[in-house]
C-alpha atoms as a PDB file:
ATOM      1  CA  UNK A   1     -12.851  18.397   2.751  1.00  0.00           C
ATOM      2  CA  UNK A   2     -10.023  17.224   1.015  1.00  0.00           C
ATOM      3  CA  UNK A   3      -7.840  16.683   3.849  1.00  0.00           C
ATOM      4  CA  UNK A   4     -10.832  14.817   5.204  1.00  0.00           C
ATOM      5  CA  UNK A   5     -10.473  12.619   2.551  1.00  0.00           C
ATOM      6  CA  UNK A   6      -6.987  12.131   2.686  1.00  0.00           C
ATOM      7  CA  UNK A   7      -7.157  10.614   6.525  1.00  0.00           C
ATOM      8  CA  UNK A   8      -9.861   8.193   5.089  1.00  0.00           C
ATOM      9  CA  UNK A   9      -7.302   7.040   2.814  1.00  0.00           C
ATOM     10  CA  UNK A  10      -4.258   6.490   5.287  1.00  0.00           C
ATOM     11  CA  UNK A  11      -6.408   4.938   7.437  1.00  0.00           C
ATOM     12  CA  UNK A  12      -7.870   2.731   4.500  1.00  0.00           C
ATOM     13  CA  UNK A  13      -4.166   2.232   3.285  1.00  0.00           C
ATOM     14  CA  UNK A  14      -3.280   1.153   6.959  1.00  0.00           C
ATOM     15  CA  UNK A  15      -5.649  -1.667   6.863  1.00  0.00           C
ATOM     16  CA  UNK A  16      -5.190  -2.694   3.463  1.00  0.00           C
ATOM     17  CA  UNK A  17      -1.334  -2.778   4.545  1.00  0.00           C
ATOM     18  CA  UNK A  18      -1.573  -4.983   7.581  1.00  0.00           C
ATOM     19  CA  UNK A  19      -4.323  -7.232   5.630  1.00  0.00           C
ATOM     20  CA  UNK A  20      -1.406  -8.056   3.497  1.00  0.00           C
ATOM     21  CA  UNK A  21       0.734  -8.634   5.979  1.00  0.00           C
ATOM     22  CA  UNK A  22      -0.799 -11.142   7.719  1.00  0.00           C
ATOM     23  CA  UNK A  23      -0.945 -13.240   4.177  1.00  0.00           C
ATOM     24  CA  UNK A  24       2.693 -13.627   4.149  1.00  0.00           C
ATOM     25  CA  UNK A  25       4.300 -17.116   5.110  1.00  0.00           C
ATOM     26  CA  UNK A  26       7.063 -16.291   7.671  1.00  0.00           C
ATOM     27  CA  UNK A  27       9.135 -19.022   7.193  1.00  0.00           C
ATOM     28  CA  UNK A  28       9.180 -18.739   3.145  1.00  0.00           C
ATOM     29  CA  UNK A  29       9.583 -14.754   3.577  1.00  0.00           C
ATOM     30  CA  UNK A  30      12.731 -15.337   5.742  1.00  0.00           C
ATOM     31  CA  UNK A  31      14.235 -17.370   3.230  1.00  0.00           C
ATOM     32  CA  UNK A  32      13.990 -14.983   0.365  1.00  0.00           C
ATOM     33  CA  UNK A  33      14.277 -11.596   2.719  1.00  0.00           C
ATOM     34  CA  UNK A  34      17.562 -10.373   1.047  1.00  0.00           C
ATOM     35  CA  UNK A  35      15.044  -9.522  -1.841  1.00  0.00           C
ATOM     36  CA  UNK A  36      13.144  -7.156   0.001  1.00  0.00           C
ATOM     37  CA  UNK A  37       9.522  -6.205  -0.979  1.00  0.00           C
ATOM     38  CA  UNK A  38      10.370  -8.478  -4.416  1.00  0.00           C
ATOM     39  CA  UNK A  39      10.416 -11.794  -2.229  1.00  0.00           C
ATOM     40  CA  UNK A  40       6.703 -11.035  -2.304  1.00  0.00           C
ATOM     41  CA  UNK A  41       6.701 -12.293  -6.049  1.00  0.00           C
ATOM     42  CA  UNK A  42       7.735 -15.792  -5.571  1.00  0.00           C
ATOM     43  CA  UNK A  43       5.444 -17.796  -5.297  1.00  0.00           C
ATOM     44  CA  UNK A  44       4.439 -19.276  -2.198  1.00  0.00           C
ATOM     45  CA  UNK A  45       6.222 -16.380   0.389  1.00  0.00           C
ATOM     46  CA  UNK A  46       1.673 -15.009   0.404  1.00  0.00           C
ATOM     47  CA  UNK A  47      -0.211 -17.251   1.184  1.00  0.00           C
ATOM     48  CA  UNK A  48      -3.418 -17.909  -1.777  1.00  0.00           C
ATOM     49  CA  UNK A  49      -5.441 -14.810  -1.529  1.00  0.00           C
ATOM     50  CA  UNK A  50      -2.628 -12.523  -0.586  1.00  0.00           C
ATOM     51  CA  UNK A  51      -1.980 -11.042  -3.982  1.00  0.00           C
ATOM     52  CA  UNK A  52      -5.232  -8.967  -4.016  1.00  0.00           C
ATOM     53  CA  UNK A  53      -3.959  -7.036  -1.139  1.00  0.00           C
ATOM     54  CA  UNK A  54      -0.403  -6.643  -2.324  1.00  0.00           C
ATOM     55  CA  UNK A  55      -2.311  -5.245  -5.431  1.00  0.00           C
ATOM     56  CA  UNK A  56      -4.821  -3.204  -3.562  1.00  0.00           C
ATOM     57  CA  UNK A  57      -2.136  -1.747  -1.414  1.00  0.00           C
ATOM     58  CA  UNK A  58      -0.307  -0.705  -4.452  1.00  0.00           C
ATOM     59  CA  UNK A  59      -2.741   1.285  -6.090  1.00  0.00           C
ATOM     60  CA  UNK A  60      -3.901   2.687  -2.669  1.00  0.00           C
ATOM     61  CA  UNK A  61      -0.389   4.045  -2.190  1.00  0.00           C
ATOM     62  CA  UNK A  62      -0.548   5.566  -5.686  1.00  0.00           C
ATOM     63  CA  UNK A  63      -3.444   7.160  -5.005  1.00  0.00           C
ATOM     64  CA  UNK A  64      -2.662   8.144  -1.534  1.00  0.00           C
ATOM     65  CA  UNK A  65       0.590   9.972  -2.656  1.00  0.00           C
ATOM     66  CA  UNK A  66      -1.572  11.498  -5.510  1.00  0.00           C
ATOM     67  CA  UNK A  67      -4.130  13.039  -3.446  1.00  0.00           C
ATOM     68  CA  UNK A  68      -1.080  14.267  -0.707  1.00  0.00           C
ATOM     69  CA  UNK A  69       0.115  16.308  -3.852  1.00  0.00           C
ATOM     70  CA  UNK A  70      -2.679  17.830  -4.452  1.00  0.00           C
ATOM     71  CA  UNK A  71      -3.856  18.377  -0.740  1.00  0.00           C
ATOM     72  CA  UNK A  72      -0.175  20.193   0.535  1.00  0.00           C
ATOM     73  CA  UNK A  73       1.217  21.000  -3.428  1.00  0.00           C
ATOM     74  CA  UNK A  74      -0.901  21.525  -5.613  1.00  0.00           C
ATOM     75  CA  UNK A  75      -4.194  22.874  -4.327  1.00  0.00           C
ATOM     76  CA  UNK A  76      -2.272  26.644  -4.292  1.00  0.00           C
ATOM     77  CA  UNK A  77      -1.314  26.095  -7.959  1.00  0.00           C
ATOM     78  CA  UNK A  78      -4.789  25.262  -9.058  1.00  0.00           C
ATOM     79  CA  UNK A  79      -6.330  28.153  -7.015  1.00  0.00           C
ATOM     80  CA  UNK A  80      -4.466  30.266  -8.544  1.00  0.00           C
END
């Protein structure tokens, strides 16, 4: 079940991180790329709305790596 619900959440973190993706000006983004993924917090490189999905991406990859622990680490541990 659990690894069930970890491919719902790469496949939910998938989305969210091409939704994101497709917020981001190209032409601002270039300018600032030597920043990396921190370009992303000047404004105007996402285009209004864009944030959400940085955000929601960000706490979907928390969670995602969270739930990988427990699926493939920590599930032995808690079983004993």
């Amino acid at each position: 079940m659990m690894i069930f619900v970890f491919l719902i959440m790469l496949l939910l973190e998938s989305y969210l991180v091409m939704k994101f993706c497709s917020f981001i000006e190209p032409k601002m983004y270039w300018k600032y790329r030597f920043l990396g993924p921190f370009a992303l917090l000047i404004p105007g490189v996402l285009k209004p709305g864009g944030s959400k999905y940085v955000l929601a991406t960000a706490c979907g990859a928390a969670v995602l790596f969270a739930t990988g622990l427990y699926v493939f680490e920590m599930a032995e541990l808690v079983r004993g």
